[in-house]
N, C-alpha and C. Protein backbone atom coordinates (compact mmCIF):
# COMPACT_ATOMS: atom_id res chain seq x y z
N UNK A 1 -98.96 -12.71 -35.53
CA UNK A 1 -97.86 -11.76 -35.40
C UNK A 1 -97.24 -11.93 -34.02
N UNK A 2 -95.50 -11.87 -34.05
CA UNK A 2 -95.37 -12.19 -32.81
C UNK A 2 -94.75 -10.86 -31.99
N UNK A 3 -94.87 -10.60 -30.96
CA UNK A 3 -94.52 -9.02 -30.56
C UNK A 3 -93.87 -9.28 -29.16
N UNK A 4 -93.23 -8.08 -28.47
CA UNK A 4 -92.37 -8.21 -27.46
C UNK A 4 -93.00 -7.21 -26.41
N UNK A 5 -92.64 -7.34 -24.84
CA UNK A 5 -92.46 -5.94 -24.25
C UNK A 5 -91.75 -4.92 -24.80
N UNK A 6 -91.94 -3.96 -25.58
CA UNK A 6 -90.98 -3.08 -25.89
C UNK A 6 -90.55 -2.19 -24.60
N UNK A 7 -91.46 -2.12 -23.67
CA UNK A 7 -91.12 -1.21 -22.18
C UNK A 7 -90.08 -1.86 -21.32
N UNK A 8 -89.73 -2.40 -21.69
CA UNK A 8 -88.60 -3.83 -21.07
C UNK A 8 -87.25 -3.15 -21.43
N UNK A 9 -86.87 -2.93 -22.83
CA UNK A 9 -86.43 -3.13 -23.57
C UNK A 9 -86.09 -1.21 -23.99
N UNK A 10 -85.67 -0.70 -23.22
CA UNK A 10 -85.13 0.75 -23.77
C UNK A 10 -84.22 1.19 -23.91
N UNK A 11 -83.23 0.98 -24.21
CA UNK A 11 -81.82 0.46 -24.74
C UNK A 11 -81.73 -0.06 -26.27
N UNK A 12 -82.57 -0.94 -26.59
CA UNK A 12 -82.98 -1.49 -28.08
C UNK A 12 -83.72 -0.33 -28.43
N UNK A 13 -85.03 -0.01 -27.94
CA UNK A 13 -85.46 1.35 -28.61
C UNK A 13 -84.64 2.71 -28.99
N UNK A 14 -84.03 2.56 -28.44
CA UNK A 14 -83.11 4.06 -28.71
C UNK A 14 -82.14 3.74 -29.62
N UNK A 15 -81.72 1.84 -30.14
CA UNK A 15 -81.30 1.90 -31.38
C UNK A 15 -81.95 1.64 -32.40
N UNK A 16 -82.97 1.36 -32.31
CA UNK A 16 -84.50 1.32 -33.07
C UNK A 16 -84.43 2.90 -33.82
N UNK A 17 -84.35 3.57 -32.95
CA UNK A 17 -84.82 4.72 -33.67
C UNK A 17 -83.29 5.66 -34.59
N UNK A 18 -82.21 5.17 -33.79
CA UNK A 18 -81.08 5.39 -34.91
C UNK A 18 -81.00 4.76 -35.69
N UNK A 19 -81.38 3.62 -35.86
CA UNK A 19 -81.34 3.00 -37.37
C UNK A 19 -82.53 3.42 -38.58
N UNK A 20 -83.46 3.67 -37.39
CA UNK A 20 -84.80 4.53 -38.84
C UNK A 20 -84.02 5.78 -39.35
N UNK A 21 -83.65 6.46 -38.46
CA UNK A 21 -82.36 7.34 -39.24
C UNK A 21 -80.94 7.41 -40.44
N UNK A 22 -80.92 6.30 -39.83
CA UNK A 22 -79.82 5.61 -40.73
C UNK A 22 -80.26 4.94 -42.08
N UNK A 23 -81.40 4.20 -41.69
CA UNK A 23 -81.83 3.56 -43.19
C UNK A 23 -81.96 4.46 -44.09
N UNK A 24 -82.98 5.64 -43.57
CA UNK A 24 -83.47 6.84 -44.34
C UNK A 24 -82.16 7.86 -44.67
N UNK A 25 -81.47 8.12 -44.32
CA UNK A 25 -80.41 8.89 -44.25
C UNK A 25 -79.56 7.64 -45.67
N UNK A 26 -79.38 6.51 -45.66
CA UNK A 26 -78.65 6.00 -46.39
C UNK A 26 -80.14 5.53 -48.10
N UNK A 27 -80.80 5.41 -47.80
CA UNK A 27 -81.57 4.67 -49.08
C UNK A 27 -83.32 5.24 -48.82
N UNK A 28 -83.33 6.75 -49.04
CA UNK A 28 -84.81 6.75 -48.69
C UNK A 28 -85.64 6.28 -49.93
N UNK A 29 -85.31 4.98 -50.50
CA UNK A 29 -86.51 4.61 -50.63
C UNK A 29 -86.71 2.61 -50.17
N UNK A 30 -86.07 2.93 -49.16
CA UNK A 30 -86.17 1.58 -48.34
C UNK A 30 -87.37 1.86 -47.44
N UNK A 31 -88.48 2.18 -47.51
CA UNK A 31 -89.26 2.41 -46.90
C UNK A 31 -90.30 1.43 -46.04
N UNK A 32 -90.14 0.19 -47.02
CA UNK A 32 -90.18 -1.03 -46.47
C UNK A 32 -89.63 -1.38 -45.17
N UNK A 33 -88.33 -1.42 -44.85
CA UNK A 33 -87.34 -1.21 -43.94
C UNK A 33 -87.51 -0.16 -42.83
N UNK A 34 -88.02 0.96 -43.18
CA UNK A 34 -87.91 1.86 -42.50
C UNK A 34 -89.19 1.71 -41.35
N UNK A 35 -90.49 0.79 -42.05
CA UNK A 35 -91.77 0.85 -41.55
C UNK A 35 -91.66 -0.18 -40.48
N UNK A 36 -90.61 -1.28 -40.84
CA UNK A 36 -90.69 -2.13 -40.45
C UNK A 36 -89.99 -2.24 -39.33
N UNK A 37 -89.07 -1.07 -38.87
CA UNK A 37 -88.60 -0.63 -37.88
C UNK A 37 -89.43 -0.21 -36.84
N UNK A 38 -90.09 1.03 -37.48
CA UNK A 38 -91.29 1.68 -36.70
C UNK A 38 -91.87 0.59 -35.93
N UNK A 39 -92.34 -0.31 -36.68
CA UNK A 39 -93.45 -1.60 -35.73
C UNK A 39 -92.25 -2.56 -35.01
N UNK A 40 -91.06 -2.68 -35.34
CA UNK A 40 -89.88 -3.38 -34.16
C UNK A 40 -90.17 -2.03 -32.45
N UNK A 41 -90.48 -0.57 -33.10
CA UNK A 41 -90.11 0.10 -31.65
C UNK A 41 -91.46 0.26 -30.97
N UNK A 42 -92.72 -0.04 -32.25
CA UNK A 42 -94.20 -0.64 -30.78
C UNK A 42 -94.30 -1.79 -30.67
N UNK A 43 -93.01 -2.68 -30.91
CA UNK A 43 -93.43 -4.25 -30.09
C UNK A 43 -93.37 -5.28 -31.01
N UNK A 44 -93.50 -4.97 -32.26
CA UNK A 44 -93.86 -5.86 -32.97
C UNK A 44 -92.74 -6.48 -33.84
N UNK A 45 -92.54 -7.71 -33.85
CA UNK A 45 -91.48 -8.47 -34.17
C UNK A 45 -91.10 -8.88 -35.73
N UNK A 46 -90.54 -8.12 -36.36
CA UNK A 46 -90.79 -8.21 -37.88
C UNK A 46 -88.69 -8.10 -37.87
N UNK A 47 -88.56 -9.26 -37.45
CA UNK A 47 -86.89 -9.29 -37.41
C UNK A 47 -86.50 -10.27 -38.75
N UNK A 48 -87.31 -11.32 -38.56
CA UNK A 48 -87.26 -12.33 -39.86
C UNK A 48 -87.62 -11.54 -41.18
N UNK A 49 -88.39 -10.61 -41.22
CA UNK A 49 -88.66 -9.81 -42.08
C UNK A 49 -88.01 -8.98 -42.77
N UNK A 50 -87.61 -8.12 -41.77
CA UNK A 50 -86.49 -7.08 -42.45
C UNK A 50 -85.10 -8.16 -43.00
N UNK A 51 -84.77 -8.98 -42.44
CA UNK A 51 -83.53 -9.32 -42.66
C UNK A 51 -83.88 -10.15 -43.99
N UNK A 52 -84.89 -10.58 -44.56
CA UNK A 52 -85.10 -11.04 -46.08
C UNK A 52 -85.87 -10.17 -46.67
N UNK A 53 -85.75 -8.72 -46.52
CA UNK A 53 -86.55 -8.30 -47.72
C UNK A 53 -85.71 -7.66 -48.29
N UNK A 54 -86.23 -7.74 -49.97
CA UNK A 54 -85.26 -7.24 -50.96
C UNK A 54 -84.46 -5.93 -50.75
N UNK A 55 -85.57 -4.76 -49.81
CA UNK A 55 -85.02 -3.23 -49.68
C UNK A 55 -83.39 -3.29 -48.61
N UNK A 56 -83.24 -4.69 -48.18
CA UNK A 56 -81.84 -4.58 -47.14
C UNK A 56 -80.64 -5.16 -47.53
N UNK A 57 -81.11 -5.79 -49.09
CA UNK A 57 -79.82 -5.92 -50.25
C UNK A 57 -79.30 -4.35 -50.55
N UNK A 58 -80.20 -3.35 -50.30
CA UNK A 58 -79.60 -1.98 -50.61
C UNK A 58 -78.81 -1.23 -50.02
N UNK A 59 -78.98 -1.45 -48.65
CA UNK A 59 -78.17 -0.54 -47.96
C UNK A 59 -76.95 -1.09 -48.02
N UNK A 60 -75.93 0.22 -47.32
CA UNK A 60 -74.70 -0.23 -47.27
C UNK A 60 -74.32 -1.27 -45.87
N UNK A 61 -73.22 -2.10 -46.26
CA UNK A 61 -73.15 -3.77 -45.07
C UNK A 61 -73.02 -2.77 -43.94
N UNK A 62 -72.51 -1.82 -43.18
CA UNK A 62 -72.61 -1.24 -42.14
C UNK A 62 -74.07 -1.51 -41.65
N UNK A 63 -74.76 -0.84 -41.82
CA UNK A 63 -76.16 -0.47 -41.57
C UNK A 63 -76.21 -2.28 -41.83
N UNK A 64 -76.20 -2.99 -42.61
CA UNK A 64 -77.04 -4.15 -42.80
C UNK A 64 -76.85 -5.16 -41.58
N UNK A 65 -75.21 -4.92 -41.53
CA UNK A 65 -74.64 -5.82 -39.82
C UNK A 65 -75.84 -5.27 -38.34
N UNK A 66 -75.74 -3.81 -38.86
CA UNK A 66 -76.12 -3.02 -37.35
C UNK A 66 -78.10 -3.82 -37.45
N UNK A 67 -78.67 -3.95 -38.29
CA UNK A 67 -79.41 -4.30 -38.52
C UNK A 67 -80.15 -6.36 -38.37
N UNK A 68 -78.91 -6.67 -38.42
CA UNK A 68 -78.78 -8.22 -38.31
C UNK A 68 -78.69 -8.28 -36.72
N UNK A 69 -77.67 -7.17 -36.55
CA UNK A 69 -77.45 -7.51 -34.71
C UNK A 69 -78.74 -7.20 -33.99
N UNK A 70 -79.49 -6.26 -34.36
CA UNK A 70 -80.69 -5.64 -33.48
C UNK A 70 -81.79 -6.76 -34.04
N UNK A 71 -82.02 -7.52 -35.05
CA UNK A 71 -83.11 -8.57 -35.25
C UNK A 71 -82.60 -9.68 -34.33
N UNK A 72 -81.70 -10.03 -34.24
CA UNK A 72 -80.81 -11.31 -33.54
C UNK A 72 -81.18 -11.00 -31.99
N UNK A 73 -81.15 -9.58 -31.37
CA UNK A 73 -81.18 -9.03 -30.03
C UNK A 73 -82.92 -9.46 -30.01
N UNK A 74 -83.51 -8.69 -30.74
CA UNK A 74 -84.81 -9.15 -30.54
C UNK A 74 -85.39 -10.49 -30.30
N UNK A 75 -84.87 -11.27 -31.68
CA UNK A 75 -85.48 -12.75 -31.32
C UNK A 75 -85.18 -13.27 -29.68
N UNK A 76 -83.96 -12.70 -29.10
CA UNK A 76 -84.06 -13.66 -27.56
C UNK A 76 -84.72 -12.99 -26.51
N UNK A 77 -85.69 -11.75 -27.04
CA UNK A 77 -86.63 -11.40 -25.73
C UNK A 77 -88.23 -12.27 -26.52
N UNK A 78 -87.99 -12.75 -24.74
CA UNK A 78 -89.49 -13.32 -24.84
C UNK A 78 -90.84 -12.64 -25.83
N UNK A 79 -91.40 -13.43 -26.09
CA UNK A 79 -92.58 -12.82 -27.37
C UNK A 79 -93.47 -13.94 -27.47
N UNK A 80 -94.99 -13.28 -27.57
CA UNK A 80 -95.96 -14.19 -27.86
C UNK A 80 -96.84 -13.96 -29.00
N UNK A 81 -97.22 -14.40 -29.23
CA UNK A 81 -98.50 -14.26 -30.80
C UNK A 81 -99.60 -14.38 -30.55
N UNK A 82 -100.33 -13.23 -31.53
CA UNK A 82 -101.23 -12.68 -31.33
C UNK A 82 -101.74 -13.16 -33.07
N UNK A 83 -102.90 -12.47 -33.41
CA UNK A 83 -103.91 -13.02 -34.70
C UNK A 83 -103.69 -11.11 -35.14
């Protein structure tokens, strides 16, 4: 698993947590999505993830762009892997 400083990075967290709002607010049963947020705001890098799983064909393209941009932001902070 590959994960980030999230303490670096608090500016992304604070849209981390409007988009768990937003997903849920638009498709609560993207929950997939929603979890997978949660572990983007303790560090953990699940950007390739959300952006191919079936629950982010659901939402509306707003949310899906805002969602592409914050995985894209992530991949260029440094990150290492862990087991």
């Amino acid at each position: 698993m590959r994960h980030f400083n999230r303490h670096s990075v608090s500016e992304t967290r604070g849209l981390i947590q409007d988009l768990i709002t937003e997903v849920r607010d638009a498709n609560e049963n993207a929950r997939s999505i929603e979890n997978m947020l949660y572990g983007l705001f303790d560090g953990f890098d699940y950007s390739d993830k959300i952006k191919n799983h079936e629950e982010f064909q659901t939402l509306p393209t707003v949310i899906q762009l805002k969602l592409v941009a914050l995985c894209e932001t992530i991949s260029n902070y440094p990150t290492s892997h862990t087991s």
